[in-house]
C-alpha atoms as a PDB file:
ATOM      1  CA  UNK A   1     -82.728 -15.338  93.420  1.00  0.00           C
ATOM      2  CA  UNK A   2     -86.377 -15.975  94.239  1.00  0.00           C
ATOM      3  CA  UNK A   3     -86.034 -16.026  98.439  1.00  0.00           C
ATOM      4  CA  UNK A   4     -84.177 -13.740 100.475  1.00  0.00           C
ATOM      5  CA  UNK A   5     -84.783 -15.538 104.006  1.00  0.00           C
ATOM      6  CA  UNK A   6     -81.400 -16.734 105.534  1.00  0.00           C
ATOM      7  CA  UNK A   7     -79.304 -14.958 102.848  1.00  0.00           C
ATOM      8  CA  UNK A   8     -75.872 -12.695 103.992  1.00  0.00           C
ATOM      9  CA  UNK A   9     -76.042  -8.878 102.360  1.00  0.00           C
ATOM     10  CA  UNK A  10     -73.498  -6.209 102.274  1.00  0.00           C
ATOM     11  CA  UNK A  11     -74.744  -3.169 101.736  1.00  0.00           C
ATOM     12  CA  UNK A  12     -71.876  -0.143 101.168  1.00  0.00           C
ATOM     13  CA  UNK A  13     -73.405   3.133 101.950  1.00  0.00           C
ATOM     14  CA  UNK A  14     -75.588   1.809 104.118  1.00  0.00           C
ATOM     15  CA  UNK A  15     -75.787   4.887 107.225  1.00  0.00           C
ATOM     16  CA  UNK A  16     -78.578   6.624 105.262  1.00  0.00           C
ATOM     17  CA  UNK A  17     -81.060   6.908 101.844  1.00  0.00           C
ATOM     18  CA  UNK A  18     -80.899   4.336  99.770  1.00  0.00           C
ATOM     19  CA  UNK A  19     -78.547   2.051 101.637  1.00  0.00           C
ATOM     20  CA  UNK A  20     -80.748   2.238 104.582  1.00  0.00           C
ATOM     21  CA  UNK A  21     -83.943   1.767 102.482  1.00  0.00           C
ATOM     22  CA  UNK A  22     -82.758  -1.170 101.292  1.00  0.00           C
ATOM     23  CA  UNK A  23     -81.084  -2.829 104.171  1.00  0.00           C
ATOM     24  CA  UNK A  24     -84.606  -2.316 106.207  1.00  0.00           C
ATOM     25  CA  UNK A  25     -86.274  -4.081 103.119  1.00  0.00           C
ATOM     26  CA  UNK A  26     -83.796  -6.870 103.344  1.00  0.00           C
ATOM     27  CA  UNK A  27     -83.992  -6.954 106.495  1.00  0.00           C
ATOM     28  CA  UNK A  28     -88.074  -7.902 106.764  1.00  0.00           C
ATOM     29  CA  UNK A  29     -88.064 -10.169 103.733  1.00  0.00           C
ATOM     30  CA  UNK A  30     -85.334 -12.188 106.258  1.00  0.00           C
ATOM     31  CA  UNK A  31     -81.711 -11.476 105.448  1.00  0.00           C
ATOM     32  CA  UNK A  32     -78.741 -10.627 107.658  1.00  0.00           C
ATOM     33  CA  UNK A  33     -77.382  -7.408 106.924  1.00  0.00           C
ATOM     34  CA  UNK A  34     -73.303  -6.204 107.095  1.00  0.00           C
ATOM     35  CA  UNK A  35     -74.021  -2.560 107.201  1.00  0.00           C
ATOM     36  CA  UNK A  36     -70.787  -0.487 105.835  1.00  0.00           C
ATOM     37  CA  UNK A  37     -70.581   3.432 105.479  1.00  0.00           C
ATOM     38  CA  UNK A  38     -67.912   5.820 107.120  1.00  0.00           C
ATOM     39  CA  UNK A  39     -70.471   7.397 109.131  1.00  0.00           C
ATOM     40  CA  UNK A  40     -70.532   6.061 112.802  1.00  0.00           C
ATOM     41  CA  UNK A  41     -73.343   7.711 113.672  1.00  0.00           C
ATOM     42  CA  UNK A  42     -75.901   6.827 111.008  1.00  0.00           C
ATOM     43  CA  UNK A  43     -74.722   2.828 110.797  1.00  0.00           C
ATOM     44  CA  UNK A  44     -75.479   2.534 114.908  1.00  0.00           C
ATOM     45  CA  UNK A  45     -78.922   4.491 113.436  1.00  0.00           C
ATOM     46  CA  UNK A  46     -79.283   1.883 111.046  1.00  0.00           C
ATOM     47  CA  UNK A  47     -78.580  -1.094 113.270  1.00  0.00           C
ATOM     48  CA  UNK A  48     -80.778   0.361 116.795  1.00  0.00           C
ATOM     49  CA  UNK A  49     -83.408   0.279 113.533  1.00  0.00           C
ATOM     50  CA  UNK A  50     -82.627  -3.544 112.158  1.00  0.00           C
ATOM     51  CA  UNK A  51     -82.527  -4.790 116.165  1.00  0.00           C
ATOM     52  CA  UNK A  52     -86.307  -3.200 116.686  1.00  0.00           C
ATOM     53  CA  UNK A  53     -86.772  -5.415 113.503  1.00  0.00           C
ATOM     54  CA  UNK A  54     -84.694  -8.574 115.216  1.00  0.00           C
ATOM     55  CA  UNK A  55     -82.613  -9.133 112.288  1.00  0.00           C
ATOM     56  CA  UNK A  56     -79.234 -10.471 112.391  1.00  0.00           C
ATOM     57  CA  UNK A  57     -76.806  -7.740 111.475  1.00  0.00           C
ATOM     58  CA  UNK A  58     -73.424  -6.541 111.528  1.00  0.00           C
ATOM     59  CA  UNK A  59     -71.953  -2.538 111.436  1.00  0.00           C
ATOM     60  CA  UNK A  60     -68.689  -1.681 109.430  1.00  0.00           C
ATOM     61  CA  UNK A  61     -67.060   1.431 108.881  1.00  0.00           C
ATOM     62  CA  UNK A  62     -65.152   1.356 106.563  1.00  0.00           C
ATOM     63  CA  UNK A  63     -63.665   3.931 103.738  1.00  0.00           C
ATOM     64  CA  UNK A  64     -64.611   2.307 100.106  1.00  0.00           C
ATOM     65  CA  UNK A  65     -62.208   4.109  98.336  1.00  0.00           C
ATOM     66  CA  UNK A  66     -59.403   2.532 100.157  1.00  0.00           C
ATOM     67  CA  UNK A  67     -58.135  -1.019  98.898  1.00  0.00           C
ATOM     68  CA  UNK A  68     -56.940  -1.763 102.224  1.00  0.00           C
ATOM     69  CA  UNK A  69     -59.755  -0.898 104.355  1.00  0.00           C
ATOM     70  CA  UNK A  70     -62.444  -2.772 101.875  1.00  0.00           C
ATOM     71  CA  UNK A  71     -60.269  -5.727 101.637  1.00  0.00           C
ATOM     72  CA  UNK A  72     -60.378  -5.969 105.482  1.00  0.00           C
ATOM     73  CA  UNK A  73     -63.991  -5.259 105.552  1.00  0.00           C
ATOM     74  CA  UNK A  74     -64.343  -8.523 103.422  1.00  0.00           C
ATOM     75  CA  UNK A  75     -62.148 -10.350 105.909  1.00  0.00           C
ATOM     76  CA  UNK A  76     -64.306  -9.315 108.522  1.00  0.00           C
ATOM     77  CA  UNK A  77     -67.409  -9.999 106.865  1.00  0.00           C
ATOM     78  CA  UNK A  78     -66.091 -13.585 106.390  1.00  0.00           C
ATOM     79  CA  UNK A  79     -65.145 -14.201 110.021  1.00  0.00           C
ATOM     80  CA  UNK A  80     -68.630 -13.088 110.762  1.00  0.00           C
ATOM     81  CA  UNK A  81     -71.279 -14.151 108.625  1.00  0.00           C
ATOM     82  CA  UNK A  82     -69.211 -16.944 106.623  1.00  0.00           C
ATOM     83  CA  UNK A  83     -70.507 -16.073 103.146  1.00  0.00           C
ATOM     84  CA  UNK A  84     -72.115 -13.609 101.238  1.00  0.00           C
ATOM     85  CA  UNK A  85     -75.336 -14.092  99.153  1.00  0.00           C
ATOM     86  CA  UNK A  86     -75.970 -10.196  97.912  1.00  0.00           C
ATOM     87  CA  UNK A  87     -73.211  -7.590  97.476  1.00  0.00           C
ATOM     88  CA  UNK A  88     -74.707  -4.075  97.171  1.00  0.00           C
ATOM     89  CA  UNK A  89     -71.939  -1.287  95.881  1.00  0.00           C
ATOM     90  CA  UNK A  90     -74.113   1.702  96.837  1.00  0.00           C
ATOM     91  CA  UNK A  91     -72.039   4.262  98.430  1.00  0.00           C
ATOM     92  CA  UNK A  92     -71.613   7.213  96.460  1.00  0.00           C
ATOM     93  CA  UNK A  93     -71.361  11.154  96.068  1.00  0.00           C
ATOM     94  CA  UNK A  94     -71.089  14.108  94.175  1.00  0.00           C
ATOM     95  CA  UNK A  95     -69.308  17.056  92.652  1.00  0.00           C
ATOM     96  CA  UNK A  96     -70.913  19.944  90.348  1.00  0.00           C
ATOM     97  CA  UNK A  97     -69.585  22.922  88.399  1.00  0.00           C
ATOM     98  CA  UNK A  98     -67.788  23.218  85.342  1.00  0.00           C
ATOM     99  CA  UNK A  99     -65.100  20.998  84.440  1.00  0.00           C
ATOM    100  CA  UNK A 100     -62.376  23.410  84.226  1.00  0.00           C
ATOM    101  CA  UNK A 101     -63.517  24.946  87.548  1.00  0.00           C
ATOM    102  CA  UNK A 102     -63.039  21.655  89.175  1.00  0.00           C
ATOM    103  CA  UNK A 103     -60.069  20.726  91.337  1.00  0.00           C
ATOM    104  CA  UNK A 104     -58.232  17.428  90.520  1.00  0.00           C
ATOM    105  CA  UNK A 105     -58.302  16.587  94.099  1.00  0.00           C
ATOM    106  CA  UNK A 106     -62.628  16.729  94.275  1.00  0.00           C
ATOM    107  CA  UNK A 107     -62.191  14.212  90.792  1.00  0.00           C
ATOM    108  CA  UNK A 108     -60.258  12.096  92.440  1.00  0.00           C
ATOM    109  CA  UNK A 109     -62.223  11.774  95.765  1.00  0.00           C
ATOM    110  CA  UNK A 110     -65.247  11.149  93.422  1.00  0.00           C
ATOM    111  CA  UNK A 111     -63.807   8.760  91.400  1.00  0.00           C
ATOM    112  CA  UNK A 112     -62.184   6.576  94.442  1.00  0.00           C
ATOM    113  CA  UNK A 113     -65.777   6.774  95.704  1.00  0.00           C
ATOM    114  CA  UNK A 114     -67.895   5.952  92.692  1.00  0.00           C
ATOM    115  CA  UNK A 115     -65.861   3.718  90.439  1.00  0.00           C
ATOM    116  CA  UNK A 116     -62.870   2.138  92.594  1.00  0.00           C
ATOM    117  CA  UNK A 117     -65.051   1.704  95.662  1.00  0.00           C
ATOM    118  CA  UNK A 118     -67.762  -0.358  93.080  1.00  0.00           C
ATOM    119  CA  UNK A 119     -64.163  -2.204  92.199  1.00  0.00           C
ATOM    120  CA  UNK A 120     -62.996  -3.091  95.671  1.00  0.00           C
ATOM    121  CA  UNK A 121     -66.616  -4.435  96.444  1.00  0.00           C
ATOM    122  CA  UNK A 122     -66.880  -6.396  93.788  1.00  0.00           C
ATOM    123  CA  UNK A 123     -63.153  -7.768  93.539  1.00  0.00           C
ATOM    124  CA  UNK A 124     -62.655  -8.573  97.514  1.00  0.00           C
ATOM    125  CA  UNK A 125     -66.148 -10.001  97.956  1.00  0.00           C
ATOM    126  CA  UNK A 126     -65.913 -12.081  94.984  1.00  0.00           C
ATOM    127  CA  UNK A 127     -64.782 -15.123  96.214  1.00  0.00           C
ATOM    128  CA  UNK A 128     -67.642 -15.026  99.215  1.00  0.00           C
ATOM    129  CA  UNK A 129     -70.562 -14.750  96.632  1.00  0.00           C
ATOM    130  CA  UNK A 130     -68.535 -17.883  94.735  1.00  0.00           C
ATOM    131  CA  UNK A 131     -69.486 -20.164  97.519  1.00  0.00           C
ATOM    132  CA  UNK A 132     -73.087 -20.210  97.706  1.00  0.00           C
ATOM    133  CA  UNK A 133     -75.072 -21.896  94.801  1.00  0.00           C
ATOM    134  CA  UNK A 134     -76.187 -18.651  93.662  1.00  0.00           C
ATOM    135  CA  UNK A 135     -75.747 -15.005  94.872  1.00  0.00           C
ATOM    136  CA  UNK A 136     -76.320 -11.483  93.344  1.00  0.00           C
ATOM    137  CA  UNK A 137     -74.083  -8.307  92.861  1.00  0.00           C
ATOM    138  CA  UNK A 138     -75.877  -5.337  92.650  1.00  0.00           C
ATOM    139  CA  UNK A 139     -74.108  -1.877  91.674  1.00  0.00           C
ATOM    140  CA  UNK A 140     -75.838   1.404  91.712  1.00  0.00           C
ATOM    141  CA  UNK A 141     -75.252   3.919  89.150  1.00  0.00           C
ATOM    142  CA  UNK A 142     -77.308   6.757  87.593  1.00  0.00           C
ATOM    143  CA  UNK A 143     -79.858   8.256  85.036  1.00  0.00           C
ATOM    144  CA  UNK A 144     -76.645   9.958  85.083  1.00  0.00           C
ATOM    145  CA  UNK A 145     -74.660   6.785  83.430  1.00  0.00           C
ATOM    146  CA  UNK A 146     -76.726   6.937  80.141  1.00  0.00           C
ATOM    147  CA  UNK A 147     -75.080  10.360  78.920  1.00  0.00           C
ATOM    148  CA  UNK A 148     -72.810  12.810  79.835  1.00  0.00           C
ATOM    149  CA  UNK A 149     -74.134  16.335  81.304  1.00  0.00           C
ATOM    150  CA  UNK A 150     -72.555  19.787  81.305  1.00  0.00           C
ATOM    151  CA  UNK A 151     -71.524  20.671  85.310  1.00  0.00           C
ATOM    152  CA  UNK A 152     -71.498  16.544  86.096  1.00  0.00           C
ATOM    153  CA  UNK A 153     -68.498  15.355  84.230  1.00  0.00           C
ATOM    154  CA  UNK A 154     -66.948  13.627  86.320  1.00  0.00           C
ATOM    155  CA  UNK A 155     -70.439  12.102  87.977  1.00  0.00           C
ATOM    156  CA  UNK A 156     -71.885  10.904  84.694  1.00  0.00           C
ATOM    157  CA  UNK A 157     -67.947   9.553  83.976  1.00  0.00           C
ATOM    158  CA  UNK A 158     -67.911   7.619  87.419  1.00  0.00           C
ATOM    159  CA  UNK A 159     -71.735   6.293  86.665  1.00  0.00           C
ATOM    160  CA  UNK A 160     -71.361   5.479  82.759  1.00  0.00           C
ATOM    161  CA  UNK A 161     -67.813   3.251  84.171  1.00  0.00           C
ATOM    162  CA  UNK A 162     -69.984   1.472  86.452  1.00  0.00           C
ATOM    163  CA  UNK A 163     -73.066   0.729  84.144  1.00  0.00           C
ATOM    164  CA  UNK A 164     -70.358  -0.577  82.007  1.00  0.00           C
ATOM    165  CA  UNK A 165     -68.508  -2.876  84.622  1.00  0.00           C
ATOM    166  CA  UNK A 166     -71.713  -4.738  85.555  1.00  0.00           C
ATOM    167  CA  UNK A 167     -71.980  -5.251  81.959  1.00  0.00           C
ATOM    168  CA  UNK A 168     -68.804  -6.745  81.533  1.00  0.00           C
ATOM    169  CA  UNK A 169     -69.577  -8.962  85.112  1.00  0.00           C
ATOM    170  CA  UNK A 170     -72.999  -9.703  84.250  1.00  0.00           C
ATOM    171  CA  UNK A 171     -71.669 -11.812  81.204  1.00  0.00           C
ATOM    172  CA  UNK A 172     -68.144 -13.168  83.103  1.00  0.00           C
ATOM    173  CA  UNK A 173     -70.178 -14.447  86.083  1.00  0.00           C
ATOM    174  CA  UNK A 174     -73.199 -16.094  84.625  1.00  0.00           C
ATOM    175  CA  UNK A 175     -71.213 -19.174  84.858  1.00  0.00           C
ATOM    176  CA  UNK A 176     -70.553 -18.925  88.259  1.00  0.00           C
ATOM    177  CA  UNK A 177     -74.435 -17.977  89.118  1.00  0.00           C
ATOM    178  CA  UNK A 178     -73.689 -14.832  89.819  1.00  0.00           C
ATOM    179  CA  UNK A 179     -76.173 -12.214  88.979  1.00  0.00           C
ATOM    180  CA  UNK A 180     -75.731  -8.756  88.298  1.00  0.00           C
ATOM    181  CA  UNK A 181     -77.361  -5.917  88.121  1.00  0.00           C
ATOM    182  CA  UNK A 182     -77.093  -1.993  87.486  1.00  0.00           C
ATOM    183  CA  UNK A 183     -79.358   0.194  89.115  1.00  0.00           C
ATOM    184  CA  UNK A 184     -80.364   3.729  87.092  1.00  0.00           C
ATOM    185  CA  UNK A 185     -81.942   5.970  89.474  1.00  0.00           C
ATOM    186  CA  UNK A 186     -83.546   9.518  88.359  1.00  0.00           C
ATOM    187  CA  UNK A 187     -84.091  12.173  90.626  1.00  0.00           C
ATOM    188  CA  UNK A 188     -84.033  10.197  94.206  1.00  0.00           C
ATOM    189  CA  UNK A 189     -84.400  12.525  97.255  1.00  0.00           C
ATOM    190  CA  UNK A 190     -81.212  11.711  99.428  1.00  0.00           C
ATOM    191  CA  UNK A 191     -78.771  13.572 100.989  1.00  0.00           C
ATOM    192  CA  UNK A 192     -76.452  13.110  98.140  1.00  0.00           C
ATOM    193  CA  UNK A 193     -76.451  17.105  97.203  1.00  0.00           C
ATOM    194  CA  UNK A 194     -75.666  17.979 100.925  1.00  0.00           C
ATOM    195  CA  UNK A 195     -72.902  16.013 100.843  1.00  0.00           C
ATOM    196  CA  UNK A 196     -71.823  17.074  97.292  1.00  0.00           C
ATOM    197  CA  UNK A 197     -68.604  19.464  96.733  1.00  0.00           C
ATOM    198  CA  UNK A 198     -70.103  22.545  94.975  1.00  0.00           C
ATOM    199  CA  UNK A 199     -68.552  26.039  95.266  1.00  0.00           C
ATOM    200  CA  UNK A 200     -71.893  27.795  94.050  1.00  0.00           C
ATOM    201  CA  UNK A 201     -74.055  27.194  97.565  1.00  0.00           C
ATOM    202  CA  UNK A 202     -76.770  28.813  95.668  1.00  0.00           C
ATOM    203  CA  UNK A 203     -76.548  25.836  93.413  1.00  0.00           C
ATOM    204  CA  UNK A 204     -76.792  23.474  96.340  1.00  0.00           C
ATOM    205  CA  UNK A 205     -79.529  24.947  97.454  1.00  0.00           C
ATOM    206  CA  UNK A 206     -81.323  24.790  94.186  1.00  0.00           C
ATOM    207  CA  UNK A 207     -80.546  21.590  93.740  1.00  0.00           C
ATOM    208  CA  UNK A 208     -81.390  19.601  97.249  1.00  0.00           C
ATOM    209  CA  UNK A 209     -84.934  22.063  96.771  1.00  0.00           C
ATOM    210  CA  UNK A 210     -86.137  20.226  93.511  1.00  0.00           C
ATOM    211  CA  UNK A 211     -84.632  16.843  94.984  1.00  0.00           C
ATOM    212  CA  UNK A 212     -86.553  17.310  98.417  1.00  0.00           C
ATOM    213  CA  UNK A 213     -90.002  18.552  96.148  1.00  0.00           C
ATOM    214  CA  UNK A 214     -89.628  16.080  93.802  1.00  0.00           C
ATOM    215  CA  UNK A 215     -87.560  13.522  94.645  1.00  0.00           C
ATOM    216  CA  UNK A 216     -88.749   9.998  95.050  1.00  0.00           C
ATOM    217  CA  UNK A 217     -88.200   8.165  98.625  1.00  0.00           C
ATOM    218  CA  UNK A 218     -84.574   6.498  98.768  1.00  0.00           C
ATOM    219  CA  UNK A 219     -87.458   3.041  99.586  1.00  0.00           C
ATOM    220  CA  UNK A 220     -88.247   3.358  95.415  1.00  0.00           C
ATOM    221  CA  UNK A 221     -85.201   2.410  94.810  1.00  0.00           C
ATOM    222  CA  UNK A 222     -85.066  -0.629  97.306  1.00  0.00           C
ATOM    223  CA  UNK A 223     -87.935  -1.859  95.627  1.00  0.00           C
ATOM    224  CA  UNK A 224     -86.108  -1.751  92.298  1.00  0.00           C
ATOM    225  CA  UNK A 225     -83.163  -3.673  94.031  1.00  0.00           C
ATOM    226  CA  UNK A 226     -84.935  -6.140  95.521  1.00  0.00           C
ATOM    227  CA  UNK A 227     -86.814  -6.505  91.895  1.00  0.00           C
ATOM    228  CA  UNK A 228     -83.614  -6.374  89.945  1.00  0.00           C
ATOM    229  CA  UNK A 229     -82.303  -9.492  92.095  1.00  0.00           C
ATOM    230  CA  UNK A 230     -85.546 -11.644  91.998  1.00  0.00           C
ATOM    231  CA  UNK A 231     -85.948 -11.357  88.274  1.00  0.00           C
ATOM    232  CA  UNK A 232     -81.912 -11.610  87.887  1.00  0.00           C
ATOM    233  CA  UNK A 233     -81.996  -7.808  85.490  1.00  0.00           C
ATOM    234  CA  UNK A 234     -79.204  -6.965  83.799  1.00  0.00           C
ATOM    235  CA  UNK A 235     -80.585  -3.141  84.370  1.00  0.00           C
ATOM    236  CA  UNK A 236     -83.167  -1.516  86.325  1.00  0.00           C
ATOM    237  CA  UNK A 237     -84.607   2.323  85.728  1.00  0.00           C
ATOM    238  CA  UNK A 238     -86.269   3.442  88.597  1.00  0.00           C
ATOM    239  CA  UNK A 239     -88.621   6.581  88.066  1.00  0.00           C
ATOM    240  CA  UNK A 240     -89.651   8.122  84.408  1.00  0.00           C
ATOM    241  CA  UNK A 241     -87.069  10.397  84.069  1.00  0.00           C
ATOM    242  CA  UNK A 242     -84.530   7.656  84.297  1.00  0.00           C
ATOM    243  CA  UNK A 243     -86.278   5.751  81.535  1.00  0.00           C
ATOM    244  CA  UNK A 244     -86.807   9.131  79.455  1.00  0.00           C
ATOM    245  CA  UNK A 245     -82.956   9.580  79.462  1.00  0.00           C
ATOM    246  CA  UNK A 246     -82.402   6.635  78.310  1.00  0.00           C
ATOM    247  CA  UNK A 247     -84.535   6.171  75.188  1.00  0.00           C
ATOM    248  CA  UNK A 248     -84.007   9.611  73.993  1.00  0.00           C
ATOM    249  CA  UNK A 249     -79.963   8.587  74.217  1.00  0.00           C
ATOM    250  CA  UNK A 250     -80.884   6.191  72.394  1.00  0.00           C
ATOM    251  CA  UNK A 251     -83.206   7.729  69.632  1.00  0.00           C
ATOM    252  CA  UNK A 252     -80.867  10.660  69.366  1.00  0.00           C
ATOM    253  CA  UNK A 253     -77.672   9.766  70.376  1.00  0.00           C
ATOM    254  CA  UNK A 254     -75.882  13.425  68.973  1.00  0.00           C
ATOM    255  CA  UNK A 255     -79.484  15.074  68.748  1.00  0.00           C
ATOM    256  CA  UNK A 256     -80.345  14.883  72.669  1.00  0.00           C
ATOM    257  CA  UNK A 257     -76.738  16.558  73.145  1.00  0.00           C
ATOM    258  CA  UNK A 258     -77.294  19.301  71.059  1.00  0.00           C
ATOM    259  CA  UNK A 259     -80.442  19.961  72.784  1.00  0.00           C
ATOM    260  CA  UNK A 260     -78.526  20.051  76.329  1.00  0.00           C
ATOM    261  CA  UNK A 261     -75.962  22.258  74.854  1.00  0.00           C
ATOM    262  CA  UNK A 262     -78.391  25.254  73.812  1.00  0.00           C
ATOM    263  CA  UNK A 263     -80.088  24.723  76.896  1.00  0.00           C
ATOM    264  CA  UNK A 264     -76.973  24.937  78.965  1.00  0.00           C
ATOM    265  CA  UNK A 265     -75.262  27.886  76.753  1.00  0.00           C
ATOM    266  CA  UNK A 266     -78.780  29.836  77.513  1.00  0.00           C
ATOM    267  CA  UNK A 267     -78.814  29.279  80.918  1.00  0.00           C
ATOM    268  CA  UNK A 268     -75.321  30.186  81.412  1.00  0.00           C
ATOM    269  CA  UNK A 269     -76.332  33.923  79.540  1.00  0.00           C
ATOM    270  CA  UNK A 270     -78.984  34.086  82.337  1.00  0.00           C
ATOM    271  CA  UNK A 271     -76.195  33.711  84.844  1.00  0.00           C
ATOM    272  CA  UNK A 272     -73.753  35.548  83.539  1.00  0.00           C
ATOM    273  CA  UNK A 273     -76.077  38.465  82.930  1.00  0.00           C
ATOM    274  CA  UNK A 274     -77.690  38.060  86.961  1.00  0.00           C
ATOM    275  CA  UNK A 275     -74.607  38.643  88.100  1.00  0.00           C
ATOM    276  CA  UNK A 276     -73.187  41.813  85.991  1.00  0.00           C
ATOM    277  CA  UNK A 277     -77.038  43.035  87.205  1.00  0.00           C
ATOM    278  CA  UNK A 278     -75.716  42.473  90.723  1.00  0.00           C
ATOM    279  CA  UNK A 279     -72.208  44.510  90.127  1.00  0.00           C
ATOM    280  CA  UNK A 280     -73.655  47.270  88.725  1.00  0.00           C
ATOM    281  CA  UNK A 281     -76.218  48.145  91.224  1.00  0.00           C
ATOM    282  CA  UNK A 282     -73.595  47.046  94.262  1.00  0.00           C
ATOM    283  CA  UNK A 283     -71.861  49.922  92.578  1.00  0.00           C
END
């Protein structure tokens, strides 16, 4: 898809980071915009920001991890706009800690978030991107979705399922002219980790520092989109670490894991020692 002028996008997840990045990029090269998230606040953010822009738009809220609500958001996305040219499955969020530590409840909220909400998008807008002569899904997953890391089980596991749908869609659609597209981000500085369920705070913490220090603008990875759907990419890396992770999964599929592992097992040691430092002297 070589012109974006005139063309319908959903964008899921679209209230903040890389949602928002992309819908404002969309948004200048030309294309209306169905903004979806199940904050209130941050879509009428978004939108007061696409009207300063004059682009045509539309605000959803909607829960992707319901069936029911994404299959009306498609209705209403149809009685609006007519068609859809782009479908972006973005929305998504976190959980951290050990995988015994983790409550069934937090893996399922993740998982009806990541993976099924990814499902819903691209099964009820399906027969809206059949209409035009061409049209683009694009789902986002992870550095994450090349291998599976201790304390993200159930992140990588939602991420690695969606690299692997898009797969599957990028070579049952082709006939249909319907591109798609995976997108790996590496460490992206969004409010992802706030939003995460951790129990260790201190973790949190941690975590949203390196993001926030580090952490590529949310707009890198609009770029990227934007890319992946002009040159119709099967899969799109965005930042060295993302691309890192990758080849060394592939170089040393068992080898790379075995380096995590001793990493990890040290680590823990660190911890576990910290805190039987901290019991003692509170003693």
């Amino acid at each position: 898809m070589k012109e974006f002028r005139g063309k319908v996008a959903v964008i899921t997840g679209s209230a903040s980071g890389i949602g928002r990045a992309t819908a404002l990029r969309l948004a200048k090269r030309g294309s209306t915009i169905a903004l979806a998230d199940i904050d209130p606040d941050g879509l009428e953010s978004v939108a007061k920001e696409l009207t300063e822009l004059g682009a045509k738009h539309s605000i959803h809220r909607v829960d992707v991890s319901s069936s029911s609500q994404m299959e009306a958001f498609a209705g209403e996305v149809e009685d609006i706009h007519g068609v859809v040219d782009i479908l972006i499955n973005n929305a998504g969020v976190a959980i951290a800690g050990p995988f015994a530590n983790q409550r069934l409840e937090d893996l399922e909220w993740l998982v009806g978030i990541n993976y099924w909400g990814v499902v819903y998008g691209c099964h009820y807008f399906l027969p809206l991107l059949k209409r035009p002569e061409q049209a683009h899904i694009v789902n986002v997953s992870s550095m994450f979705g090349f291998l599976g890391l201790p304390e993200q089980s159930g992140y990588c596991a939602t991420k690695a399922a969606v690299r692997a749908l898009s797969e599957s869609l990028w070579t049952e659609l082709r006939r249909d002219n319907i591109g798609v597209t995976s997108i790996h981000p590496g460490c992206i500085d969004t409010s992802i980790i706030q939003s995460s369920r951790m129990k260790n705070e201190d973790s949190r913490e941690s975590a949203q520092e390196l993001f926030s220090l580090r952490g590529a603008p949310p707009d890198a990875v609009a770029v990227a989109i934007l890319l992946g759907i002009e040159k119709n990419k099967l899969r799109m890396r965005v930042r060295p670490e993302s691309v890192l992770t990758e080849w060394l999964k592939r170089v040393f599929p068992v080898g790379v894991h075995r380096f995590i592992a001793n990493r990890w097992e040290k680590d823990q040691a660190k911890r576990e020692l910290k805190l039987e430092t901290k019991g003692s002297t509170a003693t």
